[in-house]
Protein backbone atom coordinates (compact mmCIF):
# COMPACT_ATOMS: atom_id res chain seq x y z
CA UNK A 1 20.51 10.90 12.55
CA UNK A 2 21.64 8.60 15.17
CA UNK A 3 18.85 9.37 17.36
CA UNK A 4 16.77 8.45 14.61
CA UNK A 5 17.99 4.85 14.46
CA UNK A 6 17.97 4.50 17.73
CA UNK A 7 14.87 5.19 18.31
CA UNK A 8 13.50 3.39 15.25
CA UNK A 9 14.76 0.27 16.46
CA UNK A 10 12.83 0.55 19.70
CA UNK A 11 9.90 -1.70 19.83
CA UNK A 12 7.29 0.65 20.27
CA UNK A 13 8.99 2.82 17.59
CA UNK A 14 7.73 3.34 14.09
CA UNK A 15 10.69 1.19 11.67
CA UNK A 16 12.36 3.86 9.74
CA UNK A 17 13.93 2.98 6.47
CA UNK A 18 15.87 5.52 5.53
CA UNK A 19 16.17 9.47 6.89
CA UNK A 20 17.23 12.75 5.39
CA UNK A 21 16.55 16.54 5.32
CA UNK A 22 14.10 16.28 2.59
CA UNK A 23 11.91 13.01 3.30
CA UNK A 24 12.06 9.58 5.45
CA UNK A 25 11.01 6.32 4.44
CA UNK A 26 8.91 3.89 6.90
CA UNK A 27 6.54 0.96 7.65
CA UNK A 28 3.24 1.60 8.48
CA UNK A 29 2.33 -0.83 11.56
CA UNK A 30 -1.39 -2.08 10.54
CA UNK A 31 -3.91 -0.41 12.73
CA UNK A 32 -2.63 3.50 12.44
CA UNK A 33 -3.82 5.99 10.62
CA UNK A 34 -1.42 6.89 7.57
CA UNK A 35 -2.50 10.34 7.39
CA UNK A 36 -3.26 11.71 10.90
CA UNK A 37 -1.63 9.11 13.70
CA UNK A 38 1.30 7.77 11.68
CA UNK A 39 2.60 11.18 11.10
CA UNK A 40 2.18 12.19 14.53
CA UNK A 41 4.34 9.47 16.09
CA UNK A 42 6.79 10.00 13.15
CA UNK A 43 7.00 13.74 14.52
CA UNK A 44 7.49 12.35 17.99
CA UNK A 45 10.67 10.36 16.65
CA UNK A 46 12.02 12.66 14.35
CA UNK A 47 11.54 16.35 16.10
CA UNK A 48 10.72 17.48 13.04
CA UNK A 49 8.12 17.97 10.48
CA UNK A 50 6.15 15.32 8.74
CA UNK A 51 4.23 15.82 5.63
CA UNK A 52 2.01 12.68 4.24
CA UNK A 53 2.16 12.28 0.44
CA UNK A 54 0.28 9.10 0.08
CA UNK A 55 -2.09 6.86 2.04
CA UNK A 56 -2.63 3.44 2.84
CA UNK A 57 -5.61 1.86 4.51
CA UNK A 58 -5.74 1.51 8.18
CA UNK A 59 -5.77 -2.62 8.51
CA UNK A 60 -2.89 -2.14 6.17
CA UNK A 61 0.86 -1.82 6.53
CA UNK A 62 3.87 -1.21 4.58
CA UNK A 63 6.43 1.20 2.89
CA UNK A 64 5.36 4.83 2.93
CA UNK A 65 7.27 7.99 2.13
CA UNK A 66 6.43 10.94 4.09
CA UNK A 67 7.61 14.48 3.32
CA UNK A 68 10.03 16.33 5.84
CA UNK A 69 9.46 19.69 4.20
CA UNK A 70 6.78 21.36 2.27
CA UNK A 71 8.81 21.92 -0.71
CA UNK A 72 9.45 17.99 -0.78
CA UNK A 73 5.30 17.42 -0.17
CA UNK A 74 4.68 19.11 -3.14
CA UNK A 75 7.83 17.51 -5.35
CA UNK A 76 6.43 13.77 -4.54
CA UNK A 77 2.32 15.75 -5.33
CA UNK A 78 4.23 16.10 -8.97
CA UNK A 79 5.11 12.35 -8.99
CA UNK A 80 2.14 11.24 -8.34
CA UNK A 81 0.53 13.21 -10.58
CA UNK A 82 3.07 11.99 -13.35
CA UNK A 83 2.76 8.36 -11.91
CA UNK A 84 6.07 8.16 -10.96
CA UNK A 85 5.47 6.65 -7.67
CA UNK A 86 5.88 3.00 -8.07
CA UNK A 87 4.22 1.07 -5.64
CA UNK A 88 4.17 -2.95 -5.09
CA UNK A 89 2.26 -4.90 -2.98
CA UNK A 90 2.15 -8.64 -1.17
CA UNK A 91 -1.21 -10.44 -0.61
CA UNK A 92 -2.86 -13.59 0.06
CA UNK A 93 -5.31 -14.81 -2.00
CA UNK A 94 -8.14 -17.47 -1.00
CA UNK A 95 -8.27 -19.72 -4.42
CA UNK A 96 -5.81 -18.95 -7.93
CA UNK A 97 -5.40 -16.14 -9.97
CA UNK A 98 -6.51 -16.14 -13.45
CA UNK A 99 -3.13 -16.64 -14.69
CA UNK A 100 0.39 -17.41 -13.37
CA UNK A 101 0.90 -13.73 -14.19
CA UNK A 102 -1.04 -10.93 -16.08
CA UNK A 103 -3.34 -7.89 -15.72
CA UNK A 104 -6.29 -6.65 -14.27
CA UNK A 105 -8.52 -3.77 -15.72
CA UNK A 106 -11.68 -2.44 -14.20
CA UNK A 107 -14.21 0.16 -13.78
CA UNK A 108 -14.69 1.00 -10.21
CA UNK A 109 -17.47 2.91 -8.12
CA UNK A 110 -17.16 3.55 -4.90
CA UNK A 111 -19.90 3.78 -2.56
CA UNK A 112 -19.00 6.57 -0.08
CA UNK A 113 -21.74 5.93 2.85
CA UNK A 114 -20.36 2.66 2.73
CA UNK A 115 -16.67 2.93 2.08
CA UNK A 116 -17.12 0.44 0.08
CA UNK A 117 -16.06 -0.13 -4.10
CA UNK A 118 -17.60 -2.44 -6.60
CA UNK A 119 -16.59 -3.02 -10.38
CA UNK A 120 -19.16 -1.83 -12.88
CA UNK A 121 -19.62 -2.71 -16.52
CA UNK A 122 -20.21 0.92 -17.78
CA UNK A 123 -18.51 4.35 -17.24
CA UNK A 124 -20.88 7.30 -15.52
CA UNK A 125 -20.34 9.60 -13.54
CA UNK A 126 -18.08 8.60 -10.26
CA UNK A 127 -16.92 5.54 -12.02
CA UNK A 128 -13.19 5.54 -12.83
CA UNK A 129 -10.41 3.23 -14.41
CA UNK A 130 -8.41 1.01 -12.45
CA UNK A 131 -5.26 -1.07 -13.49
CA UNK A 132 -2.67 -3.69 -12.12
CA UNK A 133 -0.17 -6.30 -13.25
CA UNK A 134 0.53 -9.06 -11.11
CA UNK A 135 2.65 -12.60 -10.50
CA UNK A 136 1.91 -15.36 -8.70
CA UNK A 137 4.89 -15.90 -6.26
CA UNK A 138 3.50 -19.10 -4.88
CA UNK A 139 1.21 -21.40 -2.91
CA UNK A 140 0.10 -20.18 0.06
CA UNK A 141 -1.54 -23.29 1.92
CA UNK A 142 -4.22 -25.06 0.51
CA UNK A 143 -6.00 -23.23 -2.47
CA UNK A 144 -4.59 -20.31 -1.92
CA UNK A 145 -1.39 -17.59 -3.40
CA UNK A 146 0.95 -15.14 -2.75
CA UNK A 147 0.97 -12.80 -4.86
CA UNK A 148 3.13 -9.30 -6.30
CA UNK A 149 1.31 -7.02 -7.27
CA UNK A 150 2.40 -3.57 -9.52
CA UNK A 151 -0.30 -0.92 -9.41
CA UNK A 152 -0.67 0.80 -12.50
CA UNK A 153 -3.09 3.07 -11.06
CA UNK A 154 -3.98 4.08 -7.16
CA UNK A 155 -7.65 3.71 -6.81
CA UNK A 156 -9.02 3.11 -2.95
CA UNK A 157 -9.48 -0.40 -2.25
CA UNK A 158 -8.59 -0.98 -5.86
CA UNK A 159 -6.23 -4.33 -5.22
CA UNK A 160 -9.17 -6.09 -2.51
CA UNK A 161 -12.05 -5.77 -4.72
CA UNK A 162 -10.34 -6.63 -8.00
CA UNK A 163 -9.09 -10.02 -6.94
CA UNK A 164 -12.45 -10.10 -5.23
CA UNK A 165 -14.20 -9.68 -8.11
CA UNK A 166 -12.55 -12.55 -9.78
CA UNK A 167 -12.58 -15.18 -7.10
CA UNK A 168 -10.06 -14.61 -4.95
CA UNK A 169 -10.99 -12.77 -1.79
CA UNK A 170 -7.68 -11.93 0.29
CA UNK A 171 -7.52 -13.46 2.99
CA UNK A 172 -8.59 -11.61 6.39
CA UNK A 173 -10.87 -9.44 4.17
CA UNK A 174 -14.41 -10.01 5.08
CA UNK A 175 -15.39 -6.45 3.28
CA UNK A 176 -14.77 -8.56 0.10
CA UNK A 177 -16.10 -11.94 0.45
CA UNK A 178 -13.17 -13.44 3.10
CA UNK A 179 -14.68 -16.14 5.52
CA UNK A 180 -12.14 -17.09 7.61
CA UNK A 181 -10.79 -16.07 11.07
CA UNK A 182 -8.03 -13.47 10.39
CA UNK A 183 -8.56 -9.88 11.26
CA UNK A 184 -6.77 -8.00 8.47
CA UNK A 185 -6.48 -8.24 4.97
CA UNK A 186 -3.29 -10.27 3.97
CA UNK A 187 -2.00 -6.96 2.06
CA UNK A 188 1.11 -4.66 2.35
CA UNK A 189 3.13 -2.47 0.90
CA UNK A 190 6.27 -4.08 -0.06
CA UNK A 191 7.92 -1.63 -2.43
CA UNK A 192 8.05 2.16 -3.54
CA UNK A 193 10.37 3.49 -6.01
CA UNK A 194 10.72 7.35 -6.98
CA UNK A 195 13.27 9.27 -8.16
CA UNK A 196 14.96 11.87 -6.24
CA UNK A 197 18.05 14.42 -7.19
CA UNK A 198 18.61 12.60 -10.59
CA UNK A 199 18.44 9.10 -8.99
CA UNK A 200 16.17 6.17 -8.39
CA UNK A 201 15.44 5.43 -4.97
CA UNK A 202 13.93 1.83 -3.72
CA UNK A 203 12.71 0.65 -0.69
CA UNK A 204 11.24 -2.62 0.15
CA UNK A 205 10.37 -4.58 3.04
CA UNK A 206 7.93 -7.81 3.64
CA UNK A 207 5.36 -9.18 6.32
CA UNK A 208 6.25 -12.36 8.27
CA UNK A 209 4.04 -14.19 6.29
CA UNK A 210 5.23 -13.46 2.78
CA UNK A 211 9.19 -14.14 3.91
């Protein structure tokens, strides 16, 4: 355990949360892979197994939970499944929300080729439900928000085009609509609750620019 900290609060070090035989908490640095480099250097820090459970997008960061066993991967499979997993998000919006607070529901369809999604107005095949709640926190420089964001369902890319399709491109991401200079999407994983052993576990954590 102590080598663990230690070596999570080297620089070059992934930032571990929290550590124990069955899973470890973590923030993704943007720019790695959640599912093939993350878990590598997580290995290298550890000496141990690493199991991924869940995935965020490369130009994103955040909280992630990542399995130490395979009995644990396949535990946090069953809360996903039964939507257990809560996971909350911070993001910068270009322009205002509908609402102070409220919810978003769309059909999505994903173009593969392109890695890119796009709401639809009818249900066929590919096409699948997508739902959030969310709060504005507060301005963000001139026309623009930060905003929390609860996902009610994990759909890929399913927070950038929804406020996309409403107006508010995130900032940094020019796959939506974006035109301005940054080079990521103003989006990360701020929260994840599950429960574990007959207990709720939290974790949260927050980019410079939503402090």
């Amino acid at each position: 355990m102590s080598d663990v900290r230690k070596a999570a609060g080297n620089d070059a070090a992934v930032r571990i949360l929290e550590i124990g035989p069955d899973w470890l908490v973590c923030v993704k640095p943007v720019g790695v892979d959640s599912e093939t480099g993350l878990p590598e250097r997580l290995r290298g820090q550890t000496g141990g197994p690493v199991w991924p459970v869940h995935r965020l997008d490369l130009n994103v960061g955040g909280v992630m939970v990542y399995a130490r066993s395979a009995r644990a991967a396949a535990a946090f499979s069953r809360l996903i499944q039964a939507g257990e997993m809560i996971k909350e998000y911070v993001l910068i919006c270009h322009g205002k929300p509908p609402a102070a607070e409220g919810r978003m529901e769309d059909l999505l369809w994903k173009d593969v080729r392109r890695n890119k999604v796009f709401v639809v107005d009818r249900e066929r095949a590919g096409v699948r439900k997508a739902s959030l709640r969310y709060r504005v926190i507060r301005e963000a420089g001139e026309d623009a928000a930060l905003v929390r964001v609860r996902l009610e369902t994990g759909r890929s890319h399913q927070i950038r085009v929804q406020f996309a399709s409403r107006g508010c491109p995130l900032r940094g991401d020019h796959k939506y609509g974006a035109r301005d200079p940054e080079k990521a999407p103003a989006l990360f994983s701020c929260a994840l609750r599950f429960p574990w052993n007959g207990e709720t576990r939290q974790f949260e954590a927050l980019p410079e620019w939503a402090e």
